[in-house]
Protein backbone atom coordinates (compact mmCIF):
# COMPACT_ATOMS: atom_id res chain seq x y z
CA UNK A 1 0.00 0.00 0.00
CA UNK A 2 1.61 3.36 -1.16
CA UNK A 3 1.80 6.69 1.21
CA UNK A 4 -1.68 7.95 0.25
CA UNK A 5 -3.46 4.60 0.47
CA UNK A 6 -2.07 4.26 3.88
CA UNK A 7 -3.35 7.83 4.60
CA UNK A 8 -6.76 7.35 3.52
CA UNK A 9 -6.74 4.16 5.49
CA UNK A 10 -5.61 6.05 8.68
CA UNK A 11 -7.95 9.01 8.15
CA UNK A 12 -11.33 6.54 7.34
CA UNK A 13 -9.86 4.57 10.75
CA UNK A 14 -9.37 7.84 12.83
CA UNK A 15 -13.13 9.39 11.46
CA UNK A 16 -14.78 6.56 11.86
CA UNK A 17 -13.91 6.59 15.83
CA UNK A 18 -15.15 10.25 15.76
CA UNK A 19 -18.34 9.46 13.71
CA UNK A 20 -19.57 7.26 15.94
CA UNK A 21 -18.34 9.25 19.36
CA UNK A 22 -21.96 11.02 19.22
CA UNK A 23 -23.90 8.10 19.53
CA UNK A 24 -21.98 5.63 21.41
CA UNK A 25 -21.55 8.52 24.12
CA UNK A 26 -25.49 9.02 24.85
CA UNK A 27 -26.12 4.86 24.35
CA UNK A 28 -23.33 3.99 27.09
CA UNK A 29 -24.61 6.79 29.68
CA UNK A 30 -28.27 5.52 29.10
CA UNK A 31 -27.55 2.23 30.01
CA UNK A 32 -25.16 2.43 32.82
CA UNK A 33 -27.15 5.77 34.14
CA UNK A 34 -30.37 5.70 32.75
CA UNK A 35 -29.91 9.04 31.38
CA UNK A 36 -29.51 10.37 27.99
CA UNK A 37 -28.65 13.90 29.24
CA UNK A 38 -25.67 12.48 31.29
CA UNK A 39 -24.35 11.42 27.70
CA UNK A 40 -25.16 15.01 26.36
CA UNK A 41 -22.99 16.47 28.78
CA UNK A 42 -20.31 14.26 28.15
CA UNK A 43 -20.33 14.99 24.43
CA UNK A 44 -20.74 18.73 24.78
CA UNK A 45 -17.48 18.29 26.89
CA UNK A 46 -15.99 15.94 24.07
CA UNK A 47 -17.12 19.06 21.49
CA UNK A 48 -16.29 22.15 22.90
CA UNK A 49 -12.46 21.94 23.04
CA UNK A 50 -12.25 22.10 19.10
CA UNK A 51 -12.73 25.62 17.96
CA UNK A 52 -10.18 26.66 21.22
CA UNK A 53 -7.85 23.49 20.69
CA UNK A 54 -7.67 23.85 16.75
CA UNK A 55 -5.15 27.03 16.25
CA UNK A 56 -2.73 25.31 19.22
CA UNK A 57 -2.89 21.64 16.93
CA UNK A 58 -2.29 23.85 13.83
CA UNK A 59 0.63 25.83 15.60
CA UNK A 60 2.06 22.88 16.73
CA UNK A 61 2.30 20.56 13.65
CA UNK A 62 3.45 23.63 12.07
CA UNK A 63 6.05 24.26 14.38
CA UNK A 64 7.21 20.44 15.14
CA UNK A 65 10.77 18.78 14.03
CA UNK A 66 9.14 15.40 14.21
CA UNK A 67 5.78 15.39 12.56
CA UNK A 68 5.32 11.76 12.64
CA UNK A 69 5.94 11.91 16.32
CA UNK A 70 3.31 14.95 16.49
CA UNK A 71 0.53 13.28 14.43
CA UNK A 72 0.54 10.17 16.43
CA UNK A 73 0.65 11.12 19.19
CA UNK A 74 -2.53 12.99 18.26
CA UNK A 75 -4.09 10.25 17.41
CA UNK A 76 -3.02 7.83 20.10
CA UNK A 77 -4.35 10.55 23.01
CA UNK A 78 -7.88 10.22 21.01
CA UNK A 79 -7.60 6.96 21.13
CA UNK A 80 -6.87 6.57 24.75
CA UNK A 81 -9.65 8.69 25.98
CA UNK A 82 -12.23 6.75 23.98
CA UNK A 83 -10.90 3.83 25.71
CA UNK A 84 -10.74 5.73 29.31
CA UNK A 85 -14.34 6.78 28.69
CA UNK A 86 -15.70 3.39 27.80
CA UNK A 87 -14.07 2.52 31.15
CA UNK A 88 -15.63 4.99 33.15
CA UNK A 89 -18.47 6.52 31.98
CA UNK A 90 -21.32 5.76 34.74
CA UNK A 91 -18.55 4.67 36.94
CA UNK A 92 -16.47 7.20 37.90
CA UNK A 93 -17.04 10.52 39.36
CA UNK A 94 -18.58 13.07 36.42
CA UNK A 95 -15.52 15.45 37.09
CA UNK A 96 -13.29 12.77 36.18
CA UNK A 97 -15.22 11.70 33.08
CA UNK A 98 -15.95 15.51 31.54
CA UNK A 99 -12.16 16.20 32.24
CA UNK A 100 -10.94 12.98 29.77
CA UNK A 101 -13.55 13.89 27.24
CA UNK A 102 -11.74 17.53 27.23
CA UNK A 103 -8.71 15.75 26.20
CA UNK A 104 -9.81 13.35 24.39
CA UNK A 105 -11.69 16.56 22.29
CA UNK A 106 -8.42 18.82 22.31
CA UNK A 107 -6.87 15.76 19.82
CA UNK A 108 -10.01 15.75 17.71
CA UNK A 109 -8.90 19.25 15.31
CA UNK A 110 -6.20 16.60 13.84
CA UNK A 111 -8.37 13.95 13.53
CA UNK A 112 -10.62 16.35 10.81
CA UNK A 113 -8.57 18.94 9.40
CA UNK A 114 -4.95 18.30 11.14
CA UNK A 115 -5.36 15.30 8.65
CA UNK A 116 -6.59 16.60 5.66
CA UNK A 117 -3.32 18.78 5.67
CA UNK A 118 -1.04 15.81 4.96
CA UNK A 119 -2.51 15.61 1.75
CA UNK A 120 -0.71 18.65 0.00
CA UNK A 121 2.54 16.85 1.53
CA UNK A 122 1.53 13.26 0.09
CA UNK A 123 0.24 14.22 -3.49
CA UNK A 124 2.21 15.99 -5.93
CA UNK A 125 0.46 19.17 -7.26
CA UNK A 126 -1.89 19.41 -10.32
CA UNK A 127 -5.27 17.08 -11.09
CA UNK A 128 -3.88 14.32 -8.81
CA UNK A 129 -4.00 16.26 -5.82
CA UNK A 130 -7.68 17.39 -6.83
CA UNK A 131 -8.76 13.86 -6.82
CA UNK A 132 -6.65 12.93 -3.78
CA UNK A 133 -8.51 15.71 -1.58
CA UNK A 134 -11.76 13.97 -3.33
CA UNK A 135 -10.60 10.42 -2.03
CA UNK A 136 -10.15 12.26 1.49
CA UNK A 137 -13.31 13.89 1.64
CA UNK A 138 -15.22 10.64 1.36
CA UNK A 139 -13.55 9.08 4.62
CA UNK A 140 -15.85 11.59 6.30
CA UNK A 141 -18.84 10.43 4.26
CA UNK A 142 -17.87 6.49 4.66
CA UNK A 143 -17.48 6.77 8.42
CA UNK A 144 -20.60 9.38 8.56
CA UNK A 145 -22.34 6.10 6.78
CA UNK A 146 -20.58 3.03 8.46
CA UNK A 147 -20.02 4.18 12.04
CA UNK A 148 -23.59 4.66 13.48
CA UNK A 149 -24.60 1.44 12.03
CA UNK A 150 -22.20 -0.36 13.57
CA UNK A 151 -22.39 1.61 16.76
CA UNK A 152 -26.00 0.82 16.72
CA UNK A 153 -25.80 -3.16 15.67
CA UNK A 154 -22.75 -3.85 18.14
CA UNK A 155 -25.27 -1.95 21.04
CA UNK A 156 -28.15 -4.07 19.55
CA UNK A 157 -26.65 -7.58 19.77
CA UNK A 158 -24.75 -6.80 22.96
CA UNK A 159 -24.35 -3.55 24.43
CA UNK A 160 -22.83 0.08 23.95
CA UNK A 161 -19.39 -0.88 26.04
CA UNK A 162 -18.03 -3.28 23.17
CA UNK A 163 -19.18 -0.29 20.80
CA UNK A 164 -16.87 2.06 22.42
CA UNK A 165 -14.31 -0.48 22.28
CA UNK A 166 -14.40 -0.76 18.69
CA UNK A 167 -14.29 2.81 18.33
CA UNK A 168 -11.33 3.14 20.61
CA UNK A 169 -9.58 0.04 18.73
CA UNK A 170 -10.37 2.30 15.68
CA UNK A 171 -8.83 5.32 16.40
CA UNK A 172 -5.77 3.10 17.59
CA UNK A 173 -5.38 1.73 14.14
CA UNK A 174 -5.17 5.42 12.75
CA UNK A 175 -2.27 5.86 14.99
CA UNK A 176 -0.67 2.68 14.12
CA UNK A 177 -1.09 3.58 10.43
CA UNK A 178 0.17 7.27 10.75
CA UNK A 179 3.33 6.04 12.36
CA UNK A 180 3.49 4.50 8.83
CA UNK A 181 2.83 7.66 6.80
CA UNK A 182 6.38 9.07 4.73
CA UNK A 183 6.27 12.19 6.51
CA UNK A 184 10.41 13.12 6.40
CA UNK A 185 10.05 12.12 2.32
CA UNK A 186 7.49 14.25 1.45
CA UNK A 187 8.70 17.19 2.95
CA UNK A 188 6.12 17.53 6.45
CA UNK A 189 7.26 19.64 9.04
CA UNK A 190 9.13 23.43 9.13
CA UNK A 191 12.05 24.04 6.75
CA UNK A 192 14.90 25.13 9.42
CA UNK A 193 14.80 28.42 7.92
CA UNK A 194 11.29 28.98 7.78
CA UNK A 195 10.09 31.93 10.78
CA UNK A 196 7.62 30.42 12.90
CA UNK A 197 4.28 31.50 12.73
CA UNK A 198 2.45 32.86 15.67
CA UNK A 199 -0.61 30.85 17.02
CA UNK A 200 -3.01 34.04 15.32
CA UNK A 201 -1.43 33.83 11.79
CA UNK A 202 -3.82 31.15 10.55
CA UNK A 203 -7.03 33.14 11.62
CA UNK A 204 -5.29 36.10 10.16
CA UNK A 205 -4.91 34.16 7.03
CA UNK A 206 -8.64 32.99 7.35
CA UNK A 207 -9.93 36.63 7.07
CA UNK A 208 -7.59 38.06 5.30
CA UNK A 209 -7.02 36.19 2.16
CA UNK A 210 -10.37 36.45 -0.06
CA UNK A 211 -10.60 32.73 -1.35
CA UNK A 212 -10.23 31.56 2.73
CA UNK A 213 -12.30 33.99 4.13
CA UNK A 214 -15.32 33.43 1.49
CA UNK A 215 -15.24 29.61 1.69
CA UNK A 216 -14.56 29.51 5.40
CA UNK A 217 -18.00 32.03 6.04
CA UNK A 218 -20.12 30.00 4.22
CA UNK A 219 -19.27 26.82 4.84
CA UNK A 220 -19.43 27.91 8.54
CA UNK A 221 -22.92 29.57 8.29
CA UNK A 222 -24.16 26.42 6.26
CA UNK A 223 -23.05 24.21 8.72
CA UNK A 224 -25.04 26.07 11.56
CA UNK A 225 -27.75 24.73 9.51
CA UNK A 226 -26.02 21.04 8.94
CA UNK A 227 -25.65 20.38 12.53
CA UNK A 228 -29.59 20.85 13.15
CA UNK A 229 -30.33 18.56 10.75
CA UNK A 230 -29.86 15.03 12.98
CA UNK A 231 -32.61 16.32 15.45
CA UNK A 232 -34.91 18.37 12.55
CA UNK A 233 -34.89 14.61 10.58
CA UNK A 234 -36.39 13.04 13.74
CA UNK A 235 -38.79 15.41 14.35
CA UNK A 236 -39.76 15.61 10.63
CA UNK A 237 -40.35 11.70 10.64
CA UNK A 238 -42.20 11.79 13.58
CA UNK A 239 -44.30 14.21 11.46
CA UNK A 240 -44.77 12.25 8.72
CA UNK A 241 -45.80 9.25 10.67
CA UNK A 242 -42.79 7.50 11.09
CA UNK A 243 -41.37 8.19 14.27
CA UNK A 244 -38.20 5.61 13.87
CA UNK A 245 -37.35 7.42 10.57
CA UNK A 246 -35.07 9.87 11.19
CA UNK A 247 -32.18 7.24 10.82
CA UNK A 248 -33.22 6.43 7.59
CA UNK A 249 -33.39 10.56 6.55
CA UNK A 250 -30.15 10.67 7.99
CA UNK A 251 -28.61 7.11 6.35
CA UNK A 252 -29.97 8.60 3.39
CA UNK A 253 -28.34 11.72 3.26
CA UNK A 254 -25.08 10.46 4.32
CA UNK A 255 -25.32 7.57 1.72
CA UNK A 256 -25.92 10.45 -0.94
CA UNK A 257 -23.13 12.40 0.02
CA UNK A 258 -20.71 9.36 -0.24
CA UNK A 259 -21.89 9.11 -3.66
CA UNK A 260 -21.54 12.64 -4.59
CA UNK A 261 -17.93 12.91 -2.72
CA UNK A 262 -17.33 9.94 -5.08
CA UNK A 263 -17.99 11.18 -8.27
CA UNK A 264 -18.89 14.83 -8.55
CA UNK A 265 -16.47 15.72 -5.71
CA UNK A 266 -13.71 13.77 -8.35
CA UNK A 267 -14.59 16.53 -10.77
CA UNK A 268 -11.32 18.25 -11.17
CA UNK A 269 -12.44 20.72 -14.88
CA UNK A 270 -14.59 22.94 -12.20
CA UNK A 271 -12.95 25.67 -10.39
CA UNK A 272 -13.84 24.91 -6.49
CA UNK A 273 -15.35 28.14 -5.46
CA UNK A 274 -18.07 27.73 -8.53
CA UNK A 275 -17.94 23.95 -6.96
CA UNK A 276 -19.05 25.13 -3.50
CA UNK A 277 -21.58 27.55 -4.50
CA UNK A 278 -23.06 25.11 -6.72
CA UNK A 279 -22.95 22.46 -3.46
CA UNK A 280 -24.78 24.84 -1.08
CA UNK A 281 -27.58 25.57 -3.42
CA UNK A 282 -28.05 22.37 -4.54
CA UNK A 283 -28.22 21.24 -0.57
CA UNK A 284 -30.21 23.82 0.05
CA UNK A 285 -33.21 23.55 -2.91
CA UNK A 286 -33.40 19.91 -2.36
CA UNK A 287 -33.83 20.41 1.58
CA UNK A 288 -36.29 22.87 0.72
CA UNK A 289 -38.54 20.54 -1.15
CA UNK A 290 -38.21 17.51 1.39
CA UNK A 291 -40.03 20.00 3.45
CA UNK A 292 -43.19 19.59 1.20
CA UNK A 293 -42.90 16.06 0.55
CA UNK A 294 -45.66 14.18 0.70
CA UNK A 295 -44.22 10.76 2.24
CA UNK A 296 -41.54 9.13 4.44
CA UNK A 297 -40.34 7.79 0.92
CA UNK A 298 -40.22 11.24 -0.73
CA UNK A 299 -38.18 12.83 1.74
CA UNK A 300 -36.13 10.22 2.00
CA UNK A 301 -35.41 10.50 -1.67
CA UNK A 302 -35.10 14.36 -1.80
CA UNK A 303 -32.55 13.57 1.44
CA UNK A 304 -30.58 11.50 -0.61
CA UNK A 305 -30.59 14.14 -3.67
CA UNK A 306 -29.38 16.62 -0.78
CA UNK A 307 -25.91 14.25 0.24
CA UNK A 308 -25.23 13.87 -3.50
CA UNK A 309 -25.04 17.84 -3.64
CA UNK A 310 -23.33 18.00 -0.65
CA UNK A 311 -20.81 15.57 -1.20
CA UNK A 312 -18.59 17.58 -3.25
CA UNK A 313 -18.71 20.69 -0.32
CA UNK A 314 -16.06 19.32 1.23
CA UNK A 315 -13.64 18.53 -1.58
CA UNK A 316 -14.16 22.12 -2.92
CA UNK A 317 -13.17 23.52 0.40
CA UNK A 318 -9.98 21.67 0.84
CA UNK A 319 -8.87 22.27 -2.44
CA UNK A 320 -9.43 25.65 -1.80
CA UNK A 321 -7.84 25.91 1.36
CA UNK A 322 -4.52 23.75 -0.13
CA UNK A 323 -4.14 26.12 -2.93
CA UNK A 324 -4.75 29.52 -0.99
CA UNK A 325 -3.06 28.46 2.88
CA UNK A 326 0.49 30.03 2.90
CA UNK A 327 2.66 27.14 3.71
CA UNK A 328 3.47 28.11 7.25
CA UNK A 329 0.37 28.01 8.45
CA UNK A 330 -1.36 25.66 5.89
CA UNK A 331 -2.00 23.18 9.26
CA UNK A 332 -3.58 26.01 11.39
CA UNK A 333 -6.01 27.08 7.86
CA UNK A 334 -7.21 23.29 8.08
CA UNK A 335 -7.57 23.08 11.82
CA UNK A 336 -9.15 25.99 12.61
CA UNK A 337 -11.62 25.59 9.61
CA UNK A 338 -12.87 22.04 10.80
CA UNK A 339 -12.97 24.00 14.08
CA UNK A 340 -15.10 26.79 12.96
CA UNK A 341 -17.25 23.99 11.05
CA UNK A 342 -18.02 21.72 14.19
CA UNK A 343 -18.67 24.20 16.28
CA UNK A 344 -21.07 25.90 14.15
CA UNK A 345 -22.81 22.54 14.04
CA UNK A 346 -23.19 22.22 18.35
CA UNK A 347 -24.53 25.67 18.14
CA UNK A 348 -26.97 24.93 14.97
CA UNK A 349 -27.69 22.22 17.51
CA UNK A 350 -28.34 23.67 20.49
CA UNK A 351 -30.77 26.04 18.08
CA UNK A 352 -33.05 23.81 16.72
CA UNK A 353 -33.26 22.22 20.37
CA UNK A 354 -34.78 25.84 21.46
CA UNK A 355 -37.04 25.60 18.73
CA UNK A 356 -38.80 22.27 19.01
CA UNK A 357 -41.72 22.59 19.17
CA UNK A 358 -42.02 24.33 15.73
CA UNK A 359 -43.29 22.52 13.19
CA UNK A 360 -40.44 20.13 11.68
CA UNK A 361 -41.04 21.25 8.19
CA UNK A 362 -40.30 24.74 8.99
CA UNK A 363 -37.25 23.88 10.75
CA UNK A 364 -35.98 21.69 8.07
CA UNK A 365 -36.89 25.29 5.56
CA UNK A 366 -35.20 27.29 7.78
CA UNK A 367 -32.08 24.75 7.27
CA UNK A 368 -32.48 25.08 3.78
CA UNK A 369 -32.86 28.99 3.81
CA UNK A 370 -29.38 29.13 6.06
CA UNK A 371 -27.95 26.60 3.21
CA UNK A 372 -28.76 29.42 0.44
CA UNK A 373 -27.49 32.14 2.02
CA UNK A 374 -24.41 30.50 2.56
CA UNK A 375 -24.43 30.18 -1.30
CA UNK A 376 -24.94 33.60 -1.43
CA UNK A 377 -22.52 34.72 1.27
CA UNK A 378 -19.79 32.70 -0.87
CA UNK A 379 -20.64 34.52 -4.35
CA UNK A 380 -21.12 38.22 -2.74
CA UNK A 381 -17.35 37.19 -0.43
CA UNK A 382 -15.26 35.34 -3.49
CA UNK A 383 -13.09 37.72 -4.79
CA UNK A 384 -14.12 39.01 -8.54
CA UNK A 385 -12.33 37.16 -11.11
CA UNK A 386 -11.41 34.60 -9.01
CA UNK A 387 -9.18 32.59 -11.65
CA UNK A 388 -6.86 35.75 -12.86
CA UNK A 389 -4.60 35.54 -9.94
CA UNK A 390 -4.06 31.66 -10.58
CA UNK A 391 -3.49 32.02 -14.08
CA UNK A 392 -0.94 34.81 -13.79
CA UNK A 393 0.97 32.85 -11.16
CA UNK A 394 1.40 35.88 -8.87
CA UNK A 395 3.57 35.87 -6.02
CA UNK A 396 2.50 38.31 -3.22
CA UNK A 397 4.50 38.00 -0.07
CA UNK A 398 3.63 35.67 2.39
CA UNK A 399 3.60 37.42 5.64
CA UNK A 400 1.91 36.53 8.31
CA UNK A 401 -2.05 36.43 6.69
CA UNK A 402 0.19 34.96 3.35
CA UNK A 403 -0.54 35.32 0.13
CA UNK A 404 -3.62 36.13 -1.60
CA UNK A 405 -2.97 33.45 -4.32
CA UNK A 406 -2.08 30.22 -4.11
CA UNK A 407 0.52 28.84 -2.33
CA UNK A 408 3.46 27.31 -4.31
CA UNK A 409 2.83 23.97 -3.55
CA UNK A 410 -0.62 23.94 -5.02
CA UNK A 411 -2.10 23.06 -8.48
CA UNK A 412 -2.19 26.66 -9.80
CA UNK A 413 1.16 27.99 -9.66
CA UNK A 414 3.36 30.32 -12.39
CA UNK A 415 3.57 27.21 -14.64
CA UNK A 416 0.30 28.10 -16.06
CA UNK A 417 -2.78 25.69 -16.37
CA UNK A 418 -4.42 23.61 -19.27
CA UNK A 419 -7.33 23.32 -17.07
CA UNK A 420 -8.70 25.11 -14.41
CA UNK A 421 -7.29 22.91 -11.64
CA UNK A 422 -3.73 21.96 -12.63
CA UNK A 423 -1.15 22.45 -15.28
C-alpha cells in the first residue's frame, strides 16, 4: 500500500472513531445511568475543546521537528480517551469523566482537518491532488455512513461498552497507520529556515485572504444549519408518521453524500469556489422541497438528492484551502476551519433544540434557507475574477495572513494551467 493509500486508510480509521463518538456517548450513559442527558454532557465536553484546541494543533504541527511523532501522538491521546471513557463513563465521578472527554476533544482538530493537511505533503500538485482531496473527503462520508450502524448493531446484539471499544480500537489503528505515513520524504514539518508562525497567523490568514475567508463564512454559516439537521430529521419523521425514521433521513443523506464525494467531488475541470456555491444551493433547494414532501419515501429520496449535492462541499473547500493556505500556516487554515465547522454545528444544535416545538417542516426550511445564504454569502465574499490571480501565477508576499494566491505547492502555480485545476 503506497503513502496515500495508507493515509486514507488512517484518516477513514481515525473518522470513523469520531463518527460514531456522538452516539456511542449518549447509548453507554443511558444504560449504565439511565440518562440520555448524562451522555449530552459528556459529548458537549468531548465538542467544545475544538474551535479553542484547533489554532494550538495547527501551531504545533506547524512548528514540530518530528511530525510523525506529532501526528501520532494525536491520534493515540484520542484513542486513549475513547478507551478511558468506555471505562468509566457511569462509573467514575462526572468530574473525572468531563475532564478525559476535554482531552480526548483537544486531539479531535487533527483527527478532521490536522489530517486533511497531509494531503498537499503526500500528493504531488496538479489534477492528482484534486482527486486525492476527493478520495479524502469521502472518509468523512464512509465513516458518517458506516459508524452509526455499527455503533448501533454492536449496542443491539450486545451492548454500547463493546461499541466504544471498537471505536477506541479504531482510532488506535489510525495511529498505528500514521506512524506509517512518509512524513520526512514528502517534505512535512518546518524548513529550518522557515520563521515560525504565531498561534493568530492562521485566523489572520482565514480573514484576510479572499478565497479563505469566502469559503470559510459559508461553509461555517451552512453548517449552523447542517448540525440541526440530525434532530430536525427526527422530528420531521415523527411528522410524517414515522417516528423511527429519522435514521433512515439521515442514512440517506449520508449515503448520498458518499456518492456525490465519489464522483462529482472527483470533478477536477470545475474551479472549487463555482464547486461550493453550486454544493450549497443544490443542498439547500433539495432540503427545501423535502419539506413539502408528501411521504416518508419522498423525503427520503429528496434527502438522498441533498448528500449527492453536498458531497462535493467538502472537496471544494480543501482544495481551496490547499491552494490559498500560505505554507506556514497551511496546518492552522485546516484546523481551525474544521474547528469553525463543528462548532457551528453544536450551536446549529443547540438552536433547533430551542425551537422544538415548531413545526419540523419549517425547521428543516429554515435549514435550507441558512444553506442558500451560505451560497450567497460565498458569491457576494469570493473575490471578482477569481481565476486571474491563478493564471498569472502571482507571487505576493507571504507574511503573516500569506498570500492572496495560491501557495506554491498547489495546483495553480506560475507554470500556467491547461485546465482550471492543474497544469
Amino acid at each position: 500500500m503506497g503513502g496515500f493509500g495508507r493515509y486514507l486508510a488512517a484518516a477513514l480509521a481515525a473518522r470513523i472513531a469520531s463518527e460514531g463518538m456522538g452516539m456511542a456517548v449518549v447509548l453507554l450513559a443511558l444504560e449504565r445511568t439511565g440518562s440520555a442527558a448524562h451522555g449530552a454532557f459528556v459529548l458537549t465536553a468531548w465538542l467544545a475543546p475544538h474551535v479553542l484546541a484547533a489554532p494550538l494543533a495547527g501551531a504545533a504541527a506547524a512548528r514540530t521537528r518530528r511530525p510523525r511523532l506529532f501526528h501520532v501522538c494525536a491520534l493515540a491521546g484520542f484513542a486513549a480517551a475513547v478507551a478511558a471513557l468506555t471505562a468509566l463513563l457511569g462509573r467514575a465521578p462526572v468530574p473525572l469523566v468531563l475532564a478525559v472527554a476535554v482531552l480526548g476533544g483537544s486531539c479531535g482538530p487533527m483527527v478532521t482537518g490536522g489530517l486533511s493537511s497531509l494531503v498537499t505533503g503526500l500528493v504531488p500538485a496538479g489534477p492528482g491532488r484534486d482527486r486525492a482531496y476527493g478520495w479524502d473527503a469521502a472518509t468523512y462520508n464512509a465513516a458518517a455512513v458506516t459508524a452509526p450502524a455499527a455503533v448501533g448493531l454492536i449496542t443491539a446484539l450486545g451492548s454500547a461498552g463493546p461499541a466504544m471499544a471498537v471505536l477506541a480500537a479504531s482510532g488506535a489503528l489510525a495511529a498505528a497507520l500514521a506512524a506509517t505515513l512518509p512524513y520526512g520524504e514528502q517534505g512535512a514539518g518546518p524548513a529550518p529556515d522557515t520563521p515560525r508562525a504565531g498561534l493568530g497567523a492562521g485566523l489572520a490568514a482565514l480573514w484576510r485572504v479572499r478565497e479563505l475567508r469566502a469559503v470559510t463564512s459559508a461553509t461555517t454559516l451552512a453548517f449552523v444549519g447542517i448540525g440541526s439537521l440530525t434532530t430536525v430529521s427526527v422530528l420531521l419523521a415523527a411528522e410524517l408518521g414515522s417516528p423511527d425514521g429519522g435514521g433512515v433521513l439521515m442514512t440517506a443523506f449520508a449515503v448520498g453524500a458518499l456518492g456525490g464525494s465519489l464522483t462529482l467531488g472527483r470533478i477536477t475541470s470545475v474551479e472549487p469556489g463555482r464547486l461550493v456555491r453550486w454544493a450549497l444551493a443544490g443542498t439547500g433547494a433539495a432540503l427545501a422541497a423535502a419539506a413539502l414532501a408528501p411521504s416518508p419515501a419522498v423525503t427520503a429520496a429528496l434527502f438522498a438528492v441533498a448528500g449527492v449535492c453536498d458531497g462535493p462541499l467538502l472537496t471544494a473547500t480543501l482544495r481551496i484551502r490547499s491552494q490559498y493556505a500560505p505554507d506556514g500556516v497551511r496546518t492552522q487554515v485546516f484546523t481551525l476551519g474544521a474547528g469553525l465547522k463543528l462548532t457551528a454545528a453544536s450551536a446549529g444544535a443547540a438552536l433547533v433544540g430551542i425551537a422544538a416545538d415548531a413545526p419540523a417542516a419549517a425547521l428543516l426550511t429554515a435549514i435550507a434557507g441558512l444553506l442558500l445564504a451560505a451560497a450567497l454569502l460565498h458569491a457576494l465574499a469570493v473575490p471578482r475574477g477569481p481565476g486571474r490571480t491563478a493564471r498569472t501565477g502571482s507571487t505576493a508576499p507571504a507574511g503573516p495572513a500569506g498570500p492572496t494566491g495560491p501557495s506554491e505547492g498547489s495546483a495553480t502555480t506560475a507554470a500556467g494551467r491547461q485546465t482550471p485545476e492543474g497544469p
